[in-house]
C-alpha atoms as a PDB file:
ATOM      1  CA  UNK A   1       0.000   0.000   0.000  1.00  0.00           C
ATOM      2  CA  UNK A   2       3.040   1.975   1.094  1.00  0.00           C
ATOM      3  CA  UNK A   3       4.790   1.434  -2.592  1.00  0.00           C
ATOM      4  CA  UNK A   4       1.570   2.110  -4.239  1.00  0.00           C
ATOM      5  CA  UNK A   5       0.734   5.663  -2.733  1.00  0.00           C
ATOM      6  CA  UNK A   6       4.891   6.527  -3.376  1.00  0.00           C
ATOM      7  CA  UNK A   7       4.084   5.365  -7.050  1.00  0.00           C
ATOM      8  CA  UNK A   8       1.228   7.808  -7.189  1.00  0.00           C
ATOM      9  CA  UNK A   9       2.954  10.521  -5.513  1.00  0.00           C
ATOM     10  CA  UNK A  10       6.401  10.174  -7.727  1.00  0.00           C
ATOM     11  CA  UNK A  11       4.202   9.699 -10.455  1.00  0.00           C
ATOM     12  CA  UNK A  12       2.073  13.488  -9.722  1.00  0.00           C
ATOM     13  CA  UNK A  13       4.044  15.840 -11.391  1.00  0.00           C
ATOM     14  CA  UNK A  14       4.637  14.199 -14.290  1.00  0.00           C
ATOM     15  CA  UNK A  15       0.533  13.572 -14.513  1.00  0.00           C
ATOM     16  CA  UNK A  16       0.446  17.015 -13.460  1.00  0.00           C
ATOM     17  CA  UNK A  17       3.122  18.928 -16.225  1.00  0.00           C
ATOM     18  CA  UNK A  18       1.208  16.264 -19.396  1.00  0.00           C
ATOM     19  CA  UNK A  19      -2.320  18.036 -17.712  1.00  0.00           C
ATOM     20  CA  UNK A  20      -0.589  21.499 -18.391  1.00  0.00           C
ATOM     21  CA  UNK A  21       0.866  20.934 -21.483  1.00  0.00           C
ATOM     22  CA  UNK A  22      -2.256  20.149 -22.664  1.00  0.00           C
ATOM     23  CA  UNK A  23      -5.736  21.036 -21.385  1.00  0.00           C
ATOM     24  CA  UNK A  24      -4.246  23.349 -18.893  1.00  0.00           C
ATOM     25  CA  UNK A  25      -2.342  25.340 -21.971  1.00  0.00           C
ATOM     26  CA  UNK A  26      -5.826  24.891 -23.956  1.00  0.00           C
ATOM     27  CA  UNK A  27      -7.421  26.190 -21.190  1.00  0.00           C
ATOM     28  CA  UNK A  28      -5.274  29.297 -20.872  1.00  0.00           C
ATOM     29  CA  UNK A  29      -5.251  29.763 -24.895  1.00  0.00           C
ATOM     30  CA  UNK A  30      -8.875  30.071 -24.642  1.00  0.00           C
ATOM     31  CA  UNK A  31      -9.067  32.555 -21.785  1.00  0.00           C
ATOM     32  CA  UNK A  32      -5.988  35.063 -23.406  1.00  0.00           C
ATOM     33  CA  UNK A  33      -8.262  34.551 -26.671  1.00  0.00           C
ATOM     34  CA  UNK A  34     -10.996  35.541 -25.487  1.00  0.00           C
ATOM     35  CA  UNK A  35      -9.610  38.693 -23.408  1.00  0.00           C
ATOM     36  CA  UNK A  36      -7.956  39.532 -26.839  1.00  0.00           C
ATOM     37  CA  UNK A  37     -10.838  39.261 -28.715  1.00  0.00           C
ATOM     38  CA  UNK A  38     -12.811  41.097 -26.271  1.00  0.00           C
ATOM     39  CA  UNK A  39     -10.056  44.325 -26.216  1.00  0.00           C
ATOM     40  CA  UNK A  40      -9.863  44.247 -30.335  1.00  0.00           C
ATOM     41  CA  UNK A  41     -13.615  44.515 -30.565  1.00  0.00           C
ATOM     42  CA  UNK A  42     -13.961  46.948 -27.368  1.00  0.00           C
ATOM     43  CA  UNK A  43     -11.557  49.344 -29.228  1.00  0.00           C
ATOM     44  CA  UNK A  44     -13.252  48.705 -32.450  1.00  0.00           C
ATOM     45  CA  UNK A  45     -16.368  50.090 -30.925  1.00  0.00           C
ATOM     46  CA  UNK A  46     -14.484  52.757 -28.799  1.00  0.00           C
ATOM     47  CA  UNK A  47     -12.911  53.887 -31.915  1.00  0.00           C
ATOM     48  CA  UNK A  48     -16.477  54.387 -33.679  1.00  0.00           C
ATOM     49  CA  UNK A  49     -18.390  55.977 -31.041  1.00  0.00           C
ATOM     50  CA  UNK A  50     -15.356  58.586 -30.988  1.00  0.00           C
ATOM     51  CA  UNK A  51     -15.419  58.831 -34.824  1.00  0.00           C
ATOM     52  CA  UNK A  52     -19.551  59.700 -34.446  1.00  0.00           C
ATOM     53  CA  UNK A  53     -18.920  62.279 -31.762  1.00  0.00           C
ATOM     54  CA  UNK A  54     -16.365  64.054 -33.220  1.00  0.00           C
ATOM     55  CA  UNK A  55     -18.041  64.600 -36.385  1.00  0.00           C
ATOM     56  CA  UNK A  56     -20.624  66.380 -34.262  1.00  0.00           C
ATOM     57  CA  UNK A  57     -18.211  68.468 -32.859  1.00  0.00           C
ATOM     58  CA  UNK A  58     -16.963  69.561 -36.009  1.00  0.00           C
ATOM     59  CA  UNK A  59     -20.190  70.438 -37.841  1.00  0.00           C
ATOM     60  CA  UNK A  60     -21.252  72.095 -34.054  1.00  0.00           C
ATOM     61  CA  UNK A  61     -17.981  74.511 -34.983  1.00  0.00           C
ATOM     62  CA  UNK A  62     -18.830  75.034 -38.464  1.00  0.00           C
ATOM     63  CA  UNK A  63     -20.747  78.647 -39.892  1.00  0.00           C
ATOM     64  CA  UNK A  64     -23.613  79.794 -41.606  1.00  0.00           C
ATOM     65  CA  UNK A  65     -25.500  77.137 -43.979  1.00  0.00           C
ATOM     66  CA  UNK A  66     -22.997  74.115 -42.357  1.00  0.00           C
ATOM     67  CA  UNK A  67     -24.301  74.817 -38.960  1.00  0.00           C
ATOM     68  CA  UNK A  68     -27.805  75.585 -40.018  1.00  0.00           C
ATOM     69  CA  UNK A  69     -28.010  72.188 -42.134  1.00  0.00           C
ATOM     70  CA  UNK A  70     -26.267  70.192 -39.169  1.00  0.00           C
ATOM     71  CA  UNK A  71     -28.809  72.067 -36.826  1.00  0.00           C
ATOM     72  CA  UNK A  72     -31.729  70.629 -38.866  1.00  0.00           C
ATOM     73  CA  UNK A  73     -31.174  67.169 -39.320  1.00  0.00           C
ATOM     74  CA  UNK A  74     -30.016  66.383 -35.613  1.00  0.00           C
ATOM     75  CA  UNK A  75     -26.377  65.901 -36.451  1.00  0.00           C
ATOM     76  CA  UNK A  76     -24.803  68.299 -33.924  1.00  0.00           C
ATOM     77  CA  UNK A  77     -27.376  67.882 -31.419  1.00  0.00           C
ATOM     78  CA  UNK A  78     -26.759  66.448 -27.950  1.00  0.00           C
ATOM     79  CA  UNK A  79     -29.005  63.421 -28.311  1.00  0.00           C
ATOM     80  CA  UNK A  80     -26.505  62.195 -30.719  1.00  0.00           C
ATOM     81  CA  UNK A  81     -23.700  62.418 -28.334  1.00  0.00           C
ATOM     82  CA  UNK A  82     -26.207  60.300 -25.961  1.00  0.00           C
ATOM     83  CA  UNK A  83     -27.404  58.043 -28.505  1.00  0.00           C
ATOM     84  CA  UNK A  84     -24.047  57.142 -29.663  1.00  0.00           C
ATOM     85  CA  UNK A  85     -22.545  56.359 -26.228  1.00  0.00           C
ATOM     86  CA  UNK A  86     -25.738  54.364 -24.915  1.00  0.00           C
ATOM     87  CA  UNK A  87     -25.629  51.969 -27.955  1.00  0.00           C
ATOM     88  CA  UNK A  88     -21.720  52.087 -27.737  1.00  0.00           C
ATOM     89  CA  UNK A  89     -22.799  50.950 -23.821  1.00  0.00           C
ATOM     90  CA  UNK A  90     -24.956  47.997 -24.659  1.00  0.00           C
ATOM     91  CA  UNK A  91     -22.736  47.062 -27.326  1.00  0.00           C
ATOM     92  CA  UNK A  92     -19.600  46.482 -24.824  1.00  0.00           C
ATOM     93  CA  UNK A  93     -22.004  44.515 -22.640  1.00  0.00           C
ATOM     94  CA  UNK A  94     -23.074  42.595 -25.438  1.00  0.00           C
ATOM     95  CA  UNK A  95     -19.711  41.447 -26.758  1.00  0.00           C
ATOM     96  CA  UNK A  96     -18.411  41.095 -22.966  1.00  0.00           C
ATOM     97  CA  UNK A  97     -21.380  38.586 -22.064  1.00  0.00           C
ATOM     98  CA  UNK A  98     -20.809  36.601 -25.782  1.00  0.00           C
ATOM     99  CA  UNK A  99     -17.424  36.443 -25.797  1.00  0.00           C
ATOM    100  CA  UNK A 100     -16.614  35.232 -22.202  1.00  0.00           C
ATOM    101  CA  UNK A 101     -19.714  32.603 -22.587  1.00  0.00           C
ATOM    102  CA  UNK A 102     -18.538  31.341 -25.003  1.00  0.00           C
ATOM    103  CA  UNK A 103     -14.762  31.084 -23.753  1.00  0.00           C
ATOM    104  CA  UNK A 104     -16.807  29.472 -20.448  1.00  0.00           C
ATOM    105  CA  UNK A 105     -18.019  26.754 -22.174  1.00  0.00           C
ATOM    106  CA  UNK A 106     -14.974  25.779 -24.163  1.00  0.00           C
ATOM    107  CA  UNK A 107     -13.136  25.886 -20.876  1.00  0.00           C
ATOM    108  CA  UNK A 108     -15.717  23.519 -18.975  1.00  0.00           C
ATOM    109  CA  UNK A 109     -15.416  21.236 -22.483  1.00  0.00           C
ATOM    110  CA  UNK A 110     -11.523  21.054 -21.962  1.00  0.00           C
ATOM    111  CA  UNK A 111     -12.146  19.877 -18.126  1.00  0.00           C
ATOM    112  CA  UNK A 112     -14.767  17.271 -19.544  1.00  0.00           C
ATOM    113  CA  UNK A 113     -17.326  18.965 -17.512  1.00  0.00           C
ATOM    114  CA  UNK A 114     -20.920  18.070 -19.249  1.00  0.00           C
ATOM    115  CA  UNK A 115     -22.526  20.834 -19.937  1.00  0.00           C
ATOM    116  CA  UNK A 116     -25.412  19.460 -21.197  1.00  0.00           C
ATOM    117  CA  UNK A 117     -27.684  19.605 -18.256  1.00  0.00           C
ATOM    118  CA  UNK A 118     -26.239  22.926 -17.334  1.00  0.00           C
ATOM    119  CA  UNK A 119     -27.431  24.173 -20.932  1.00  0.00           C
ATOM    120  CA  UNK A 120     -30.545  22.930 -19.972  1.00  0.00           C
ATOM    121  CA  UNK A 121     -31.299  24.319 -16.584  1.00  0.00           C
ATOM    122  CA  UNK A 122     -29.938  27.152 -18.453  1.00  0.00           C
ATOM    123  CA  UNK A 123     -32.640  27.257 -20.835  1.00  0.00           C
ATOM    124  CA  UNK A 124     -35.278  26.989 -18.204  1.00  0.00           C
ATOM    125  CA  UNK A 125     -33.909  29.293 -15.978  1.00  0.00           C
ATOM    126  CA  UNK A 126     -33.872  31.705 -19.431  1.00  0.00           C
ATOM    127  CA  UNK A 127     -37.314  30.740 -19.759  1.00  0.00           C
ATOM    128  CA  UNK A 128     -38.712  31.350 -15.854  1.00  0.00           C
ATOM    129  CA  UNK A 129     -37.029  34.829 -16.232  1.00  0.00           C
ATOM    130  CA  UNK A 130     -38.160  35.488 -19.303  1.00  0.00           C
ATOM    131  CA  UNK A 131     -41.934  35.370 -18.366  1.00  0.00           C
ATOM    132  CA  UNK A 132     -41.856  36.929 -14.995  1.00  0.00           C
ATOM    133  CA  UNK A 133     -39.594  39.773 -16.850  1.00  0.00           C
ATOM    134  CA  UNK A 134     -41.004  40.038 -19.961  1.00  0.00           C
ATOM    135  CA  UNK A 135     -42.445  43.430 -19.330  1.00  0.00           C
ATOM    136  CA  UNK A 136     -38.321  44.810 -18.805  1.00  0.00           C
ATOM    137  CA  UNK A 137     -37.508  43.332 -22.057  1.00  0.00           C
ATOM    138  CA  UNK A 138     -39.788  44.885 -23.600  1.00  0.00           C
ATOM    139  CA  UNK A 139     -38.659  48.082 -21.871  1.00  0.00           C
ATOM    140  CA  UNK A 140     -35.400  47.613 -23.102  1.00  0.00           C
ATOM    141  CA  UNK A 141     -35.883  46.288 -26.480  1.00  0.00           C
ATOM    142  CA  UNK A 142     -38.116  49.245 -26.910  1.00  0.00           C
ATOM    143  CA  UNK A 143     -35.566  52.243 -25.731  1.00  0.00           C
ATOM    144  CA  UNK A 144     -32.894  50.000 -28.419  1.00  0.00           C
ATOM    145  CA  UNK A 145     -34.824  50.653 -31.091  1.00  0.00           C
ATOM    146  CA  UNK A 146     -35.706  53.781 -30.080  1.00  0.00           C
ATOM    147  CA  UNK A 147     -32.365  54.896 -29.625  1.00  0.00           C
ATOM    148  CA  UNK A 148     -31.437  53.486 -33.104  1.00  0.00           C
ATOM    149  CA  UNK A 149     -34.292  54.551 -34.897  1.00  0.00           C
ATOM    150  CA  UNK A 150     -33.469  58.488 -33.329  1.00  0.00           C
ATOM    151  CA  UNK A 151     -37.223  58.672 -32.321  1.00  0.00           C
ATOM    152  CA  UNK A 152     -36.502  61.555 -30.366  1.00  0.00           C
ATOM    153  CA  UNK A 153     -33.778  62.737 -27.841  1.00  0.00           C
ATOM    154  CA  UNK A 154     -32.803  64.930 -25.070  1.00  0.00           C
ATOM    155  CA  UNK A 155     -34.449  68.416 -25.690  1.00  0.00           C
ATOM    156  CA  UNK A 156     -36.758  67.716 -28.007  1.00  0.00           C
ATOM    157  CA  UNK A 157     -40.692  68.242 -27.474  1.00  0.00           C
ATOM    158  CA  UNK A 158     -42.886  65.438 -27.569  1.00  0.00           C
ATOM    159  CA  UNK A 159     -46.256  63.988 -27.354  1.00  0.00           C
ATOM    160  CA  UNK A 160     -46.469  60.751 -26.395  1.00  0.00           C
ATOM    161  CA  UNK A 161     -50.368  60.322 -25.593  1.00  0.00           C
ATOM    162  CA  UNK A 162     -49.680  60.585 -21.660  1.00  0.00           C
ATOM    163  CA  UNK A 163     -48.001  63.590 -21.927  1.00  0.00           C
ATOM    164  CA  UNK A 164     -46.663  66.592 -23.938  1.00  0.00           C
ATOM    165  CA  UNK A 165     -43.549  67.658 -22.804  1.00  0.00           C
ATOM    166  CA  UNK A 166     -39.813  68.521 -23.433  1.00  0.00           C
ATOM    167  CA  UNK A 167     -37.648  65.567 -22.909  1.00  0.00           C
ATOM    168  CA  UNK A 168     -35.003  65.985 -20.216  1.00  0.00           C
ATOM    169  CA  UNK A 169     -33.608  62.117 -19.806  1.00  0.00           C
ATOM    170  CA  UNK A 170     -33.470  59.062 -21.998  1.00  0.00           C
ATOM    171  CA  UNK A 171     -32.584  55.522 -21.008  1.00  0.00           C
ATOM    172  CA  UNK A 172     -32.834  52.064 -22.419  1.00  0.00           C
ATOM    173  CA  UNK A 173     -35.755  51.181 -19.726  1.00  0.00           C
ATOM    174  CA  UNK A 174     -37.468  54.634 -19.036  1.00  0.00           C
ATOM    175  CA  UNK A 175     -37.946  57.985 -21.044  1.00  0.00           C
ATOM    176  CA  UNK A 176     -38.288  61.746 -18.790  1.00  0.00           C
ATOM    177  CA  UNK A 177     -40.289  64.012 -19.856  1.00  0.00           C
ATOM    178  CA  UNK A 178     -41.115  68.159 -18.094  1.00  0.00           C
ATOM    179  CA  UNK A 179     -44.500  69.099 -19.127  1.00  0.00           C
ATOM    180  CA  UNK A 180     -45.463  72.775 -19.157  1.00  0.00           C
ATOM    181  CA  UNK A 181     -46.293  72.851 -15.429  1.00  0.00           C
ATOM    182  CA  UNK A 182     -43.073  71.420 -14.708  1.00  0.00           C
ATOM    183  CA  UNK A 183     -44.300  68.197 -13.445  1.00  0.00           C
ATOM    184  CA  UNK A 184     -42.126  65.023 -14.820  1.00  0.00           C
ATOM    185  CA  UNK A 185     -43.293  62.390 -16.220  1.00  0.00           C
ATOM    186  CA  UNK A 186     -41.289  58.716 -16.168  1.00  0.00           C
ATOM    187  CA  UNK A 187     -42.482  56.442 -18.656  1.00  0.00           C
ATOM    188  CA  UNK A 188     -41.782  53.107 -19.909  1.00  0.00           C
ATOM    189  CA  UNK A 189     -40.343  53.120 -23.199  1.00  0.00           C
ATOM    190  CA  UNK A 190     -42.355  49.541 -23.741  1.00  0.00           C
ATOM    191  CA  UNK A 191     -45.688  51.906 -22.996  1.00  0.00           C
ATOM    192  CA  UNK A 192     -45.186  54.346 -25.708  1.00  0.00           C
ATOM    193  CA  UNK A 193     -46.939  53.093 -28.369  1.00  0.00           C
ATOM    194  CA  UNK A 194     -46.613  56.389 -30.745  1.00  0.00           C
ATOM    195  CA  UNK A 195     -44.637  59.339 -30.314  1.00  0.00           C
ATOM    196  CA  UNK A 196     -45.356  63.338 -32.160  1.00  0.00           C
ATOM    197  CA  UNK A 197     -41.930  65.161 -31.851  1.00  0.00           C
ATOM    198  CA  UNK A 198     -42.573  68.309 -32.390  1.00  0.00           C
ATOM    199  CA  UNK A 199     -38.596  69.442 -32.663  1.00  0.00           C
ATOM    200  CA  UNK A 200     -37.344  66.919 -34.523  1.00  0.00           C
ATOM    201  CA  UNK A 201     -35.284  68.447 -37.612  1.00  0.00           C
ATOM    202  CA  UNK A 202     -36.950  71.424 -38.210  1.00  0.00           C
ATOM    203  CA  UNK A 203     -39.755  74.045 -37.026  1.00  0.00           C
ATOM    204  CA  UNK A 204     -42.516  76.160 -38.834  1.00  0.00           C
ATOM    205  CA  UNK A 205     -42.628  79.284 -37.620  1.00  0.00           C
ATOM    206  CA  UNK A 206     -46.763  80.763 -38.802  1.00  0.00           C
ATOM    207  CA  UNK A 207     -47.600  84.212 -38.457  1.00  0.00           C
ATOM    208  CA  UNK A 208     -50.464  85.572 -39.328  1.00  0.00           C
ATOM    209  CA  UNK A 209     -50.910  89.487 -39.771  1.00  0.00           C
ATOM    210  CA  UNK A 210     -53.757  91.343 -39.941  1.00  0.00           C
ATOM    211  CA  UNK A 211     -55.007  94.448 -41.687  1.00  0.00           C
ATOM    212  CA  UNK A 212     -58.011  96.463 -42.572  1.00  0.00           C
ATOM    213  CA  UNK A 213     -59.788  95.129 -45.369  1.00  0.00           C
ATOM    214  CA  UNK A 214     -60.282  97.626 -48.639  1.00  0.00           C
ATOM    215  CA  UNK A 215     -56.721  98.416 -49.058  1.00  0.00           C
ATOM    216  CA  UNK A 216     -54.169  97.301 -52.167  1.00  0.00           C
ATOM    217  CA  UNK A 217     -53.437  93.484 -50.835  1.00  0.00           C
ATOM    218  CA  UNK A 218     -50.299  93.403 -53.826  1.00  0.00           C
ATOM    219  CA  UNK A 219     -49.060  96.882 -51.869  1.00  0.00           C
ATOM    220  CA  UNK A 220     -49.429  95.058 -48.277  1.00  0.00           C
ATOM    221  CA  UNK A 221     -47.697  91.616 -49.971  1.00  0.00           C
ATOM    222  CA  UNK A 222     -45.135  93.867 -51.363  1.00  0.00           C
ATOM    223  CA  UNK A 223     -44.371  95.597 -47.926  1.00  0.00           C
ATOM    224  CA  UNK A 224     -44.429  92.136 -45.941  1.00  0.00           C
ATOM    225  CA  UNK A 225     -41.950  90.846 -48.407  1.00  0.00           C
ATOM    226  CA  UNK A 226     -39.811  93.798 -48.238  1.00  0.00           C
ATOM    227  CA  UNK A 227     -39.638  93.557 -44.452  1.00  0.00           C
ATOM    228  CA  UNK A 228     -38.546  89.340 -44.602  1.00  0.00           C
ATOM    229  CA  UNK A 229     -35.902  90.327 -46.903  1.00  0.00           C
ATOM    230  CA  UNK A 230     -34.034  92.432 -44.357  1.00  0.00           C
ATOM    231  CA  UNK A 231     -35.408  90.005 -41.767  1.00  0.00           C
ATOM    232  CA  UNK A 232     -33.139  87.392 -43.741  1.00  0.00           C
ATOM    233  CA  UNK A 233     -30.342  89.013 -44.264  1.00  0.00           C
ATOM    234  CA  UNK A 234     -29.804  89.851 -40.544  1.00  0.00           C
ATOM    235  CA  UNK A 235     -27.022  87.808 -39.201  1.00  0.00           C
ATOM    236  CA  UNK A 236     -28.538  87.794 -36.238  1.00  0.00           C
ATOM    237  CA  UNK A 237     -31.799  85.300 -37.281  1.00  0.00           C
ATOM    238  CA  UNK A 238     -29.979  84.293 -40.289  1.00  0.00           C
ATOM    239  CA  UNK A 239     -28.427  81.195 -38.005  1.00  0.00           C
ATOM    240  CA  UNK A 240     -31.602  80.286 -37.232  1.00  0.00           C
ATOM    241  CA  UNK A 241     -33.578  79.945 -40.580  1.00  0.00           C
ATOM    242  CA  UNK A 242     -32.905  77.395 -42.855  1.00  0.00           C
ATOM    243  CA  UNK A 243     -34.452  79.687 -45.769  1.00  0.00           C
ATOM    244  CA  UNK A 244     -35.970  82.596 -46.626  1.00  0.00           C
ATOM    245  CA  UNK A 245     -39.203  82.821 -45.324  1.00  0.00           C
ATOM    246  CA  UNK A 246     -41.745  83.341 -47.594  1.00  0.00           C
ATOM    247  CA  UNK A 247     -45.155  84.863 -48.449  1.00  0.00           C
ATOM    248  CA  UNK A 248     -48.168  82.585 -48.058  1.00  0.00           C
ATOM    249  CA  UNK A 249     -50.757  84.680 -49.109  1.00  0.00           C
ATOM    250  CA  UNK A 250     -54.533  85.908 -47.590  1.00  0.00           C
ATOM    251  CA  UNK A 251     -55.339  83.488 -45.091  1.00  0.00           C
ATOM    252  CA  UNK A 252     -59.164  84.143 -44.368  1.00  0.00           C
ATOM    253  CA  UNK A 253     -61.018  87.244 -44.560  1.00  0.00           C
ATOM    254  CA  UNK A 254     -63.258  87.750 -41.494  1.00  0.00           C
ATOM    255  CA  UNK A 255     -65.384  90.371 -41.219  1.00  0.00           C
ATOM    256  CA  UNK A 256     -63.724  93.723 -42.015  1.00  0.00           C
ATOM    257  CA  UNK A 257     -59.789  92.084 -41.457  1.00  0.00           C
ATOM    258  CA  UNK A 258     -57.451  90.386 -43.874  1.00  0.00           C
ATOM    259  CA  UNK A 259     -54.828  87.985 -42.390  1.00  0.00           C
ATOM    260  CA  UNK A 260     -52.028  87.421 -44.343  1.00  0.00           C
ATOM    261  CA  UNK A 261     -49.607  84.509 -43.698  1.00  0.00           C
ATOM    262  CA  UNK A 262     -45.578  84.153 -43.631  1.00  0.00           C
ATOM    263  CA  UNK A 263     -44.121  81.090 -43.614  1.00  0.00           C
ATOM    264  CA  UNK A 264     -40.288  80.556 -42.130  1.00  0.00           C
ATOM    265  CA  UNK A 265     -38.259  77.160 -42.068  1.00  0.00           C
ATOM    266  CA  UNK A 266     -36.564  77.455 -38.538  1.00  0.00           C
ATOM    267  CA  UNK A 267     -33.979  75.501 -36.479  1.00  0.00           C
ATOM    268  CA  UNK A 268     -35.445  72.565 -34.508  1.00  0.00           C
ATOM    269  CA  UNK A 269     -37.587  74.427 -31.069  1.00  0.00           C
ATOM    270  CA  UNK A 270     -36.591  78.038 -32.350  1.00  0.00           C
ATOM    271  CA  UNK A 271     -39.571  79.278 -34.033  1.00  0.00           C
ATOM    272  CA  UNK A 272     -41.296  81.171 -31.430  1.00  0.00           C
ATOM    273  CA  UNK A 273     -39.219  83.654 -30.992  1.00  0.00           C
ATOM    274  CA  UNK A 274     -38.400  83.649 -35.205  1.00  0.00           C
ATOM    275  CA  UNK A 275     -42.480  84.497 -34.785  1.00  0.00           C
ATOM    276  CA  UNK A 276     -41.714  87.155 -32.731  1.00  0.00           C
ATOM    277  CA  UNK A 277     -38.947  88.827 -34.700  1.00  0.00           C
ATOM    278  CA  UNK A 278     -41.304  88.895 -37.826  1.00  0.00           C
ATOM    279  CA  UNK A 279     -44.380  90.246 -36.120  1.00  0.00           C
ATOM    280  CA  UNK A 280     -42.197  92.897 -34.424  1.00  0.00           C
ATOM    281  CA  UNK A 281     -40.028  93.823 -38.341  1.00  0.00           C
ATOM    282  CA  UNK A 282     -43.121  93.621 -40.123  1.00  0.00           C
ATOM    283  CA  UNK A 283     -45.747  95.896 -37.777  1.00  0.00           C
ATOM    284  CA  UNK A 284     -42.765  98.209 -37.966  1.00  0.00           C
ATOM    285  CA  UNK A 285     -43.151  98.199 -42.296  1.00  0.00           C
ATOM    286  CA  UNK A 286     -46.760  98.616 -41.762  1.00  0.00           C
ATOM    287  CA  UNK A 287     -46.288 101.978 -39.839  1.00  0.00           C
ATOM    288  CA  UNK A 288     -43.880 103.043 -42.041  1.00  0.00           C
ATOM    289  CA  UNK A 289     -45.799 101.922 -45.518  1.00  0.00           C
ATOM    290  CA  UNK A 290     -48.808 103.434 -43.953  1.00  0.00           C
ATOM    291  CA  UNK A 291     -51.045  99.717 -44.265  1.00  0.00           C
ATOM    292  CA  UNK A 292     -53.907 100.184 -41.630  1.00  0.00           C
ATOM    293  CA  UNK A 293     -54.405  97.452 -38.975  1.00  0.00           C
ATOM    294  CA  UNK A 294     -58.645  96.568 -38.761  1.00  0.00           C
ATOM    295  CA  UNK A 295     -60.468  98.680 -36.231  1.00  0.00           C
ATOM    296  CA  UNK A 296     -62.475  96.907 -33.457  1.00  0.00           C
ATOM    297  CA  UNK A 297     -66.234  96.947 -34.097  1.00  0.00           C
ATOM    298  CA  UNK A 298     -68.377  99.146 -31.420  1.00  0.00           C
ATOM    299  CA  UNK A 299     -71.221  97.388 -29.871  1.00  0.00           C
ATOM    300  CA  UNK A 300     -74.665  96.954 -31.503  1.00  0.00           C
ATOM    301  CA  UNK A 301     -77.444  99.405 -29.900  1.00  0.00           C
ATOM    302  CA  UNK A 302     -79.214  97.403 -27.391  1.00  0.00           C
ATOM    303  CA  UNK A 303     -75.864  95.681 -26.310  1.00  0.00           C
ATOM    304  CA  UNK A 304     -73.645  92.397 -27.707  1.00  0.00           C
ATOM    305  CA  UNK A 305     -77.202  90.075 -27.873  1.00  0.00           C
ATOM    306  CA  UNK A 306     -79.178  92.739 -30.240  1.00  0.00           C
ATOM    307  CA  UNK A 307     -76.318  92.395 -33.099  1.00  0.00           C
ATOM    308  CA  UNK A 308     -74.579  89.054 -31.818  1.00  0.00           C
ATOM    309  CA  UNK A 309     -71.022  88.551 -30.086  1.00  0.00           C
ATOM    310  CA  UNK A 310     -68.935  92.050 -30.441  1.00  0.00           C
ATOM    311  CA  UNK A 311     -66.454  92.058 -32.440  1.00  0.00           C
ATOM    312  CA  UNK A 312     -67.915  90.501 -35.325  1.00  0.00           C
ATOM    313  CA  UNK A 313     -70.452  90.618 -38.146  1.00  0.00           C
ATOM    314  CA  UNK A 314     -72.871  88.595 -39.670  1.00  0.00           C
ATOM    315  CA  UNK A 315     -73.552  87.739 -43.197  1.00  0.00           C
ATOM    316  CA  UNK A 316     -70.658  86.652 -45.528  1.00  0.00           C
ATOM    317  CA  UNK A 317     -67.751  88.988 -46.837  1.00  0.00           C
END
């Protein structure tokens, strides 16, 4: 018994350096594959997501129609920056979970492990999980897609059914959202089953302007026209429009007033104050041009319910 247990132990190492030289250096081929693998692809997708950022930056410090164009289509926005580095997130964890599985199981092959029943209890575990989390994946899944489909990012407005608001977060599971009130909303990206973004590449700015009916309507085209011009060329607005805006026309006639329309192509959430800036240049060509503004209609005798609501008039124009 003696002799036999100082056979086994004399004959250890050499059982011991045939192990290493063979499934122990498989073993550690595997594992300095896989952590290669895993650092060429890691840089691959480091390299990319720094490639996508930067060419935001560059169009962010570029002029005039560059900036304008870059401005419209979402190119030098933030989101992008976000968007790139969240999918550049999942994608790490993606190739981090693959690749190591994988080296795992070759491993637990090399020690003859079977791994037969662990795929199994694998699969069922999968399964269990997948019901009682099914409403996360979808969660998930959802803000992927969403993410790669550019639905809508970080300062855009948005209506989502729920709520209208401007959105202030975005994350693979949940989507924040500041309504006017400045109440925030938190919802499920697997909820949101349609989305209105009202940012999203480009604005309208509408205003309508109204004058007193009877007078030349070329004239008061002419003047509004006149006025957008110098609008446009003012370097001041001229970042913000992505063309000249233009003359729409009469609107509606109602009563004694004409409303006529402008129409201006804006930057993505800028068109209010674009609004603004026209009302304000072209009320100042009106003055000067001389176009009356309509006069307010005085009461009926016998007060508003003799001649109708004030402010209007019956019959057709």
């Amino acid at each position: 018994m003696l002799d036999l247990d100082a056979r086994a132990l004399a004959a250890a190492p050499e059982l011991l350096t045939d192990w290493l030289l063979t499934s122990g250096l498989r073993i550690a081929l595997i594992v300095v594959l896989a952590v290669v693998v895993r650092w060429l692809v890691l840089r691959a997708i480091g390299r990319l997501v720094r490639r996508t950022v930067e060419s935001g930056e560059r169009l962010r410090s570029g002029k005039g129609a560059v900036r304008v164009l870059a401005t419209a289509t979402g190119a030098m926005s933030e989101r992008r920056v976000q968007r790139t580095e969240t999918l550049g997130s999942v994608l790490r964890s993606i190739v981090t979970v693959l690749v190591f599985g994988v080296a795992g199981l070759m491993v637990l092959d090399v020690l003859r492990v079977p791994i037969g029943p662990a795929l199994a209890s694998a699969g069922v575990a999968g399964v269990a999980l997948g019901f009682g989390a099914q409403s996360l994946v979808k969660d998930v899944l959802s803000g992927v897609f969403m993410l790669v489909e550019d639905q809508y990012g970080v300062g855009d407005v948005v209506d989502v059914g729920d709520a209208v608001g401007t959105v202030e977060q975005v994350t693979l599971r949940v989507t924040k959202l500041r309504d006017g009130s400045g109440v925030a909303w938190y919802i499920r990206n697997g909820e949101i089953v349609r989305v209105a973004n009202k940012s999203q590449g480009w604005s309208t700015a509408i205003v309508d302007l109204p004058v007193a009916l009877g007078q030349d309507l070329d004239h008061v085209q002419r003047v509004v026209a006149e006025a957008l011009e110098r609008f446009y060329a003012d370097e001041e607005w001229r970042e913000l429009l992505l063309e000249e805006p233009t003359v729409a026309g009469v609107e509606q006639v109602v009563g004694a007033t004409v409303t006529i329309r402008v129409l201006a192509k804006t930057a993505p959430n800028e068109h209010l104050g674009v609004q603004r800036a026209i009302r304000e240049r072209v009320l100042t060509a009106f003055e000067g041009a001389g176009v009356r503004a309509p006069l307010p209609y005085p009461a009926a005798p016998g007060g508003p319910d003799a001649a109708g609501t004030p402010g209007t008039i019956s019959g057709t124009v």
